[in-house]
Structure formats: structure tokens, C-alpha cells
Protein backbone atom coordinates (compact mmCIF):
# COMPACT_ATOMS: atom_id res chain seq x y z
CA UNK A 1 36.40 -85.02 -1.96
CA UNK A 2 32.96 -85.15 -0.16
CA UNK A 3 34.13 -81.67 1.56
CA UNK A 4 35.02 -79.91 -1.13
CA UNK A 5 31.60 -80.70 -3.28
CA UNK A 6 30.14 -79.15 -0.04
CA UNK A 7 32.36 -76.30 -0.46
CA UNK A 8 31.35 -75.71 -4.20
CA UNK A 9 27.82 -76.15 -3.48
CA UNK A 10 27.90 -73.97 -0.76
CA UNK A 11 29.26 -71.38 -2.47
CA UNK A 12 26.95 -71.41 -5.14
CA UNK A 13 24.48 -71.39 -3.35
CA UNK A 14 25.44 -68.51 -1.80
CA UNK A 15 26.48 -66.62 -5.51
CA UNK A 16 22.97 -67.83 -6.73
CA UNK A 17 21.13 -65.85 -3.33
CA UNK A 18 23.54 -62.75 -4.31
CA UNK A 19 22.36 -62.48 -7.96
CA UNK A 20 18.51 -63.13 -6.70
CA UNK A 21 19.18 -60.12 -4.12
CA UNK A 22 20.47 -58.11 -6.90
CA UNK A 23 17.72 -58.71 -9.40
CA UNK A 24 14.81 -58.50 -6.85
CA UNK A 25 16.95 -54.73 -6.58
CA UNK A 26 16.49 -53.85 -9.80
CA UNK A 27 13.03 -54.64 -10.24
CA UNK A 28 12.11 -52.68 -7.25
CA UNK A 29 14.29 -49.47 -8.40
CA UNK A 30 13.01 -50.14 -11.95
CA UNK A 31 9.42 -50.16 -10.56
CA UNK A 32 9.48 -47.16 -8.45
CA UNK A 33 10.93 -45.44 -11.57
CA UNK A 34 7.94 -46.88 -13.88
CA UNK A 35 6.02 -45.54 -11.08
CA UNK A 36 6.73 -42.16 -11.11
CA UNK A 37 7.05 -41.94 -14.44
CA UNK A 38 3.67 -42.86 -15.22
CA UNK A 39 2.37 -40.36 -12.20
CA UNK A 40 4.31 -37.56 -14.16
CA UNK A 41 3.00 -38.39 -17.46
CA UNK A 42 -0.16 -38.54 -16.12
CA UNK A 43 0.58 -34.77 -14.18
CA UNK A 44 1.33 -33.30 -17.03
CA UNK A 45 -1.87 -34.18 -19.34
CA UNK A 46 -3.70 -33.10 -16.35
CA UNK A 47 -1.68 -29.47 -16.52
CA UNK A 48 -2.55 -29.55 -20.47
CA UNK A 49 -5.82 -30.32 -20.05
CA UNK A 50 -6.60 -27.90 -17.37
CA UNK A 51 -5.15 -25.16 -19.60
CA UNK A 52 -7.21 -25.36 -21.99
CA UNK A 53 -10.99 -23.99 -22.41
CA UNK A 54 -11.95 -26.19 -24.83
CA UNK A 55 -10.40 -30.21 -24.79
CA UNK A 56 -11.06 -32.08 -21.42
CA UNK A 57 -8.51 -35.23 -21.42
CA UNK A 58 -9.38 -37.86 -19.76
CA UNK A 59 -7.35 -40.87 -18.64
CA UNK A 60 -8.78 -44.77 -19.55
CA UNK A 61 -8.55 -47.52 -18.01
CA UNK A 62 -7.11 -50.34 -18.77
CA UNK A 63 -10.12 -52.86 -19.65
CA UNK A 64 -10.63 -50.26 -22.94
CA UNK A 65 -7.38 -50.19 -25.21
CA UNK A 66 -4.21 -52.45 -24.83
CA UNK A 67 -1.70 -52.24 -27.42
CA UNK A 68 0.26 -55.46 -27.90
CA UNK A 69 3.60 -55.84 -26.73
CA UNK A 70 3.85 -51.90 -25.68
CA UNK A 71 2.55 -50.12 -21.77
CA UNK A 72 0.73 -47.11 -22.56
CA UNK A 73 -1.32 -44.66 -21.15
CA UNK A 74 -4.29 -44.13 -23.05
CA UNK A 75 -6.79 -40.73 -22.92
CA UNK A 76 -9.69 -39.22 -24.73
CA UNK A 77 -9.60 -36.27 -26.33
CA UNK A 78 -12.87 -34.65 -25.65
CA UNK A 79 -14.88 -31.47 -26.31
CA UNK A 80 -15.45 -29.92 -22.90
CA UNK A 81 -19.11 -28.55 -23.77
CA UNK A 82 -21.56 -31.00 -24.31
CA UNK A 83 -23.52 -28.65 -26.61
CA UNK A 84 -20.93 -28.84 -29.36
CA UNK A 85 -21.03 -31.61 -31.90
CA UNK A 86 -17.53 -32.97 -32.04
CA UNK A 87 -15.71 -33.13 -35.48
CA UNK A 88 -19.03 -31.28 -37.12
CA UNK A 89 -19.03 -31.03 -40.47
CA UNK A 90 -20.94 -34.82 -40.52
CA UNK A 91 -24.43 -33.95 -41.49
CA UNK A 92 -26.92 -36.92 -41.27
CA UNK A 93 -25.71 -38.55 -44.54
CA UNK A 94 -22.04 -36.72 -44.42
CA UNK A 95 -18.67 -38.04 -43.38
CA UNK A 96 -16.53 -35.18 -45.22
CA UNK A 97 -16.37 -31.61 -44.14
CA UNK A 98 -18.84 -30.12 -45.89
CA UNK A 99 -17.03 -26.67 -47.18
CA UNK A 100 -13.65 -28.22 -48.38
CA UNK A 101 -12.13 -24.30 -47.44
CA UNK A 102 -12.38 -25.49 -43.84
CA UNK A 103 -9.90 -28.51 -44.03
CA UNK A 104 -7.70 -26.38 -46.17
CA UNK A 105 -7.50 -24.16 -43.76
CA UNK A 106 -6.32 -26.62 -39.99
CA UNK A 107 -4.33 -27.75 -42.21
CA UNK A 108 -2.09 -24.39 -43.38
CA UNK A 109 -2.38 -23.35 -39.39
CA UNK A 110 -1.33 -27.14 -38.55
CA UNK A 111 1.50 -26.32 -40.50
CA UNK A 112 2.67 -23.61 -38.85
CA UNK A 113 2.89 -25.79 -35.31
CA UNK A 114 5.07 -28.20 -37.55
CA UNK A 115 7.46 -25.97 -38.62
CA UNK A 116 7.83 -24.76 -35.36
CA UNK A 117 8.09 -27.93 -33.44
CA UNK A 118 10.96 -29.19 -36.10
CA UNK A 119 13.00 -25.88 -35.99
CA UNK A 120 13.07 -26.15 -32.26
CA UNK A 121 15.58 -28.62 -30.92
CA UNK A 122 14.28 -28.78 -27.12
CA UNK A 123 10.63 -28.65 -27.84
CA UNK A 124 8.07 -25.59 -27.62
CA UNK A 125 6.58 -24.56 -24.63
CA UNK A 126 3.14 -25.46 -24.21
CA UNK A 127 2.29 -21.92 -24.09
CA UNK A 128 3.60 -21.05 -27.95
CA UNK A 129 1.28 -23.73 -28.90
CA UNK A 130 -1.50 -22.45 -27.12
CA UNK A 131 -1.12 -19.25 -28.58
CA UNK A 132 -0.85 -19.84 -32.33
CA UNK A 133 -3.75 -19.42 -34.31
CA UNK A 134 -7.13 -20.85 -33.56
CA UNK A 135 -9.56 -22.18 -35.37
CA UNK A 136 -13.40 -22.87 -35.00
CA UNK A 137 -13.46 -26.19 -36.10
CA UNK A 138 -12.69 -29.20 -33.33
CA UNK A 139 -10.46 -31.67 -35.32
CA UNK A 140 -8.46 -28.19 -35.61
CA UNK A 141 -8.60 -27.86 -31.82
CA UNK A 142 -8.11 -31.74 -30.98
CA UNK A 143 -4.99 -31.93 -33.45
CA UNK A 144 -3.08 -29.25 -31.95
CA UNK A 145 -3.75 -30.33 -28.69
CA UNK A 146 -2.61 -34.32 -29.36
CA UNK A 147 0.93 -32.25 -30.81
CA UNK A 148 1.23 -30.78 -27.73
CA UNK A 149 0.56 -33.84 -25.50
CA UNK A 150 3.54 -35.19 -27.98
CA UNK A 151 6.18 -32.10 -27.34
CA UNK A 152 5.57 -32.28 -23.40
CA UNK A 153 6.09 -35.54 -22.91
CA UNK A 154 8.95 -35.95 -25.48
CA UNK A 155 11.80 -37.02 -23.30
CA UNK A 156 9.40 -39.33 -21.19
CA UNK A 157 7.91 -41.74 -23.77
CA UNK A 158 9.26 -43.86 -26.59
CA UNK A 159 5.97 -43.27 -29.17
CA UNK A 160 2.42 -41.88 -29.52
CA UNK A 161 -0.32 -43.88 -30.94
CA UNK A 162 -3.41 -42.03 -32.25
CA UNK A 163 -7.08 -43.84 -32.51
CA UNK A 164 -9.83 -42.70 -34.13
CA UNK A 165 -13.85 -44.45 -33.39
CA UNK A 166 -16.65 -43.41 -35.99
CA UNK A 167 -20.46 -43.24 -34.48
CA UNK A 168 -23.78 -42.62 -36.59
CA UNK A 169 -27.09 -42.28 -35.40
CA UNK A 170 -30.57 -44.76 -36.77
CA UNK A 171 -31.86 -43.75 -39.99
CA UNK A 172 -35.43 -42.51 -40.15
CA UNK A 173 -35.65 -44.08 -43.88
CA UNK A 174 -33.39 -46.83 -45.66
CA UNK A 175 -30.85 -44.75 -48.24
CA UNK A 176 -27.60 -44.41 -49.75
CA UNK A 177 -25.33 -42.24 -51.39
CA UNK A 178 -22.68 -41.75 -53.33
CA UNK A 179 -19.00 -41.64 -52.35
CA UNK A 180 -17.65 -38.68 -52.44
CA UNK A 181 -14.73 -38.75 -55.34
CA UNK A 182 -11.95 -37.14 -53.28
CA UNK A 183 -12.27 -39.24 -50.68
CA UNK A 184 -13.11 -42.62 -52.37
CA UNK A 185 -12.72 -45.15 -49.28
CA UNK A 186 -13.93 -48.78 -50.31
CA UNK A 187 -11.52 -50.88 -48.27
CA UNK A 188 -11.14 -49.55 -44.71
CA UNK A 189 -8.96 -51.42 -42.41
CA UNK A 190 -10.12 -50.98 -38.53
CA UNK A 191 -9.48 -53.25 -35.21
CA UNK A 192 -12.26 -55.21 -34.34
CA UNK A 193 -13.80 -54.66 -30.74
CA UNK A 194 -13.03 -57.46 -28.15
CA UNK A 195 -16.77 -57.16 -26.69
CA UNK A 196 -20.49 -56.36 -28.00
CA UNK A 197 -20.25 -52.97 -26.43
CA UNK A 198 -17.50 -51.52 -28.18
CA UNK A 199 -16.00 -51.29 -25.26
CA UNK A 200 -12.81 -53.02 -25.20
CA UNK A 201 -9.82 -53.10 -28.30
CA UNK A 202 -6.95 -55.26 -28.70
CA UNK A 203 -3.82 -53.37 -30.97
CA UNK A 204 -2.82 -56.06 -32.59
CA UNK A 205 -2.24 -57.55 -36.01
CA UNK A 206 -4.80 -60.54 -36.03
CA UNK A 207 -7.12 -58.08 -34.75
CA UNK A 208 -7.36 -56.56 -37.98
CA UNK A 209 -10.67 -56.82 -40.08
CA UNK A 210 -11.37 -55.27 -43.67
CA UNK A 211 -14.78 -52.92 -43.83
CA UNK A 212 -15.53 -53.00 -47.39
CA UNK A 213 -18.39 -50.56 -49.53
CA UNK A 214 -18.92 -53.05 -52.62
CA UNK A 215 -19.63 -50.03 -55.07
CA UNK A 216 -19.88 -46.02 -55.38
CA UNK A 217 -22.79 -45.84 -52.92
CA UNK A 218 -22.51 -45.83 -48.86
CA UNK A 219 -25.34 -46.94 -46.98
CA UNK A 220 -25.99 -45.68 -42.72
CA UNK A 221 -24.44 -48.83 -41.50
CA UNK A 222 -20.88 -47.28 -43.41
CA UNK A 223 -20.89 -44.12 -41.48
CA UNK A 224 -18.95 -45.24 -38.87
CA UNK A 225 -16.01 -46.57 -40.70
CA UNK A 226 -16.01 -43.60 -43.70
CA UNK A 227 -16.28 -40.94 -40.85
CA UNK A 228 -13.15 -42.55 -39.03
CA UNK A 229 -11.34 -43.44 -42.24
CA UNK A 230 -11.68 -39.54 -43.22
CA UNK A 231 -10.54 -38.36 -39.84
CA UNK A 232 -7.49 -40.58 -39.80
CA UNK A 233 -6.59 -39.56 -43.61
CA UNK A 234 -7.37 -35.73 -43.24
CA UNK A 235 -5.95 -35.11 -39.69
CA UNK A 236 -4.12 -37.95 -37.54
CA UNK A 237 -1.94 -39.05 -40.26
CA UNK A 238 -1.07 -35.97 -41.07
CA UNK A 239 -0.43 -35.33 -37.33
CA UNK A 240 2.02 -38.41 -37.69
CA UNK A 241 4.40 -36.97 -40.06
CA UNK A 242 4.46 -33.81 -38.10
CA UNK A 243 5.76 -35.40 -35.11
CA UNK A 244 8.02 -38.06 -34.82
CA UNK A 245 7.03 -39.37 -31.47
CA UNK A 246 3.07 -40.24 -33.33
CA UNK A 247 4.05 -43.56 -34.83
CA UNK A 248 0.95 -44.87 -35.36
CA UNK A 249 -2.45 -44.08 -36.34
CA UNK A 250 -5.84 -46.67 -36.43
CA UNK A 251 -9.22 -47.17 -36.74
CA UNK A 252 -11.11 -48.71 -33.48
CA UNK A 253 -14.83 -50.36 -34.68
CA UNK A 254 -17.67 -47.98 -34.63
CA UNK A 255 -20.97 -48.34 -33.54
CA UNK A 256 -24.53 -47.05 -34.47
CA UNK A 257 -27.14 -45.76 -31.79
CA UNK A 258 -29.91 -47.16 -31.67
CA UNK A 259 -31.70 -43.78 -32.00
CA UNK A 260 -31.80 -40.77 -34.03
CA UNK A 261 -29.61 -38.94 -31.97
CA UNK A 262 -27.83 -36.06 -34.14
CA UNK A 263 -25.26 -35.75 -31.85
CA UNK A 264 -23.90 -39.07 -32.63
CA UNK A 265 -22.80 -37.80 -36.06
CA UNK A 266 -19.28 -37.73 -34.78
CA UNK A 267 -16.14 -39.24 -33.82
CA UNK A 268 -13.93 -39.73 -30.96
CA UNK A 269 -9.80 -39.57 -31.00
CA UNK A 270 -7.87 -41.26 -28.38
CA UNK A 271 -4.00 -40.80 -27.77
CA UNK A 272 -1.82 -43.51 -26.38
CA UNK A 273 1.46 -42.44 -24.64
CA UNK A 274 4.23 -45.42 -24.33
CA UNK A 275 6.99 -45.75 -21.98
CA UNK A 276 10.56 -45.82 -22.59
CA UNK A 277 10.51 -48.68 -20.91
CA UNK A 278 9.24 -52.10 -22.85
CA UNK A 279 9.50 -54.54 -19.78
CA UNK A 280 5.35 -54.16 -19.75
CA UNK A 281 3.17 -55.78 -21.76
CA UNK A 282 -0.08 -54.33 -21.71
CA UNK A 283 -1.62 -50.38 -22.20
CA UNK A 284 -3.78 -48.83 -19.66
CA UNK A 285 -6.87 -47.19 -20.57
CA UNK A 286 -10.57 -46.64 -20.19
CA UNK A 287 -13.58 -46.01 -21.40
């Protein structure tokens, strides 16, 4: 009796060191394949962003944005020359475009990159997208850039997440004005920042706070969240049903300067690229 317990034991034991061998196996191969997917995801933004004269894209780390339950790469989209105010049509007081024709306008050329990207089964060369029709205006230049960060990496990633953070410069003189009646935002819904620097955002649904503009009139301190809120309307949601790897848009929490600083009349739009694979937990980025 005693003999054969050994027996059963033993070979248990020796099952149970088979199945560890296996699974320590797997998570090596799975790893190395993580691995180089990441470096090639990474490769090819750097090939897009290389490209192209006018967006620089450039990689965060991981301390900035971590979407919750998802592994991500995250970038900036950025305006290569400093000299150019990014998303300018936001005057002092402003977070519309000022001439209405201008919006219009991305928009019908945006178009035209959608209809090609869904009559094209395989995706579109970088290259066609490069080559369709430009536009002066940088949302114009940042949105057809985060669609073709979307058709390149199609087959490697399971969803694109777009993020828009609003900035405004001090005021020289308390004011406010009135909201604009097409684009009426009184309850704007934004993730809060993790640290006093704006510096580091959780994706997640407790971190979700409520920016609200009591009556018709904005004040300075609301120029952050209307600029955003307008951005993510106007151009990454309409992005999202373009695509149907951009799943997600959201609003990170602003911040004003502490200066009057005209070039902080803007916004900035980050992309966030997820694996196929959902045995991670955490998005890397930087700031």
C-alpha cells in the first residue's frame, strides 16, 4: 500500500514539474512575441513619423497614461515647428475655429481618407494617405496622420484610443463670455490627473470627474476643458467612426500657465495603440 502511494505521488510530482516546464514555455515564447511586437509597432510610428514634414511622434513613457485593464503604447502627436501654434484657431478668449468654412472643410477632405480606407479590404498604403489632399490647418494634419497610425498597424493591435489635453494661458483681466450656440458644452466629462503636474492619467471609470459651466458664459479657468471638449467633438470622434480600430476617444485634465503665454492657446492629442494580446495590464507612455 505504502509503495504504491509513493508511486502516485511520485508520479505526480513528476506530471506537476511537466506542466510547470510547459507553462514557464509559453510565457517565454509569448514574451519574446510581445517583445517584438511592441519593437515593430514602435518601428513603424518611427517610419510614419519620419515621413512626414510636419507631425513629430513621439513615444511616452509609462509613468504618463495607463489605460486600465489594456497594454498600450502611447505617443504624442506633435507639430514639428515650434513656431506654429498647434490646433490655431483658439484666440485668447476662443475655443472654436474661428471661420466655421475651415472645419467644414478637414472634414469633406477627412472624408475622402474614409471612403478610401473602408473600400479597401487590406488597408492603404501609407503613401495614398500621404498624398491626398492637404490642408493648412493642424487638427487637419494631426487627424490624418492618427488614421494612418490606425491602417499601418491594423493587423498588429486590437484598438486605438485617442486623448485630447486643453491648455490656456493667465488672463491679463478677469472676463467671460458667452458660449458659443453651436457648440453649447456645459457638462464636460474628462479624467482627472493622478498628480499636481498634470503629468500622470489613469483610464479608468472612477477616474471620471464632471467639468461643469453653470450658465451661458465661460470664464479663463474653462478654456481648457471647452478647447478639448471641441477638439474631441469636431475631430477625434469623428476620427472614431472612420476607423474601426479608434474605439475610444477622452478628455485628459487641462492645465493653465501661469503666464500669458499665447502659445498655450492650444491642445495636445495623444494616440494609444493596444496589443492583441490582453495578458498585460498596464499602457506605456510618457510625457
Amino acid at each position: 500500500m505504502t509503495q504504491k502511494l509513493i508511486k502516485i505521488f511520485s508520479l505526480i510530482f513528476k506530471i506537476s514539474i511537466i506542466l510547470s516546464s510547459v507553462f514557464l514555455v509559453s510565457v517565454i515564447v509569448f514574451s519574446f512575441k510581445n517583445k517584438n511586437e511592441i519593437i515593430w509597432i514602435d518601428s513603424t510610428i518611427e517610419e510614419i513619423s519620419k515621413k512626414n514634414d510636419y507631425i513629430e511622434i513621439i513615444k511616452l513613457n509609462d509613468k504618463f497614461l495607463e489605460i486600465e485593464g489594456k497594454t498600450c503604447n502611447s505617443y504624442l502627436l506633435k507639430i514639428k515647428d515650434d513656431n506654429i501654434l498647434l490646433d490655431q484657431p483658439f484666440g485668447e478668449k476662443k475655443y472654436t475655429r474661428n471661420n466655421e468654412l475651415d472645419l467644414l472643410n478637414d472634414k469633406s477632405k477627412l472624408n475622402k481618407i474614409c471612403d478610401l480606407l473602408a473600400n479597401t479590404n487590406k488597408g492603404v498604403p501609407g503613401s495614398q494617405l500621404v498624398e491626398m489632399t492637404n490642408s493648412d490647418n493642424s487638427l487637419y494634419k494631426i487627424s490624418k496622420i492618427a488614421l494612418e497610425i490606425a491602417n499601418n498597424l491594423d493587423n498588429k493591435i486590437s484598438e486605438i484610443h485617442l486623448y485630447v489635453k486643453g491648455y490656456a494661458d493667465k488672463s491679463r483681466t478677469d472676463w467671460k463670455d458667452k458660449l458659443d450656440k453651436k457648440y453649447h458644452y456645459q457638462d464636460i466629462p474628462y479624467y482627472i490627473s493622478m498628480d499636481k503636474f498634470n503629468e500622470k492619467y489613469i483610464i479608468s471609470n472612477e477616474n471620471i470627474n464632471l467639468h461643469k459651466i453653470t450658465d451661458d458664459y465661460y470664464v479663463n479657468s474653462d478654456l481648457p476643458f471647452l478647447r478639448s471638449k471641441y477638439v474631441e467633438d469636431n475631430y477625434l470622434s469623428y476620427l472614431q467612426g472612420c476607423s474601426n480600430k479608434i474605439t475610444k476617444t477622452g478628455i485628459l485634465e487641462g492645465r493653465i500657465i501661469n503666464e500669458n503665454l499665447e502659445k498655450m492657446r492650444t491642445t495636445e492629442i495623444y494616440i494609444s495603440a493596444c496589443y492583441l494580446s490582453n495578458q498585460y495590464s498596464s499602457c506605456a507612455s510618457h510625457n
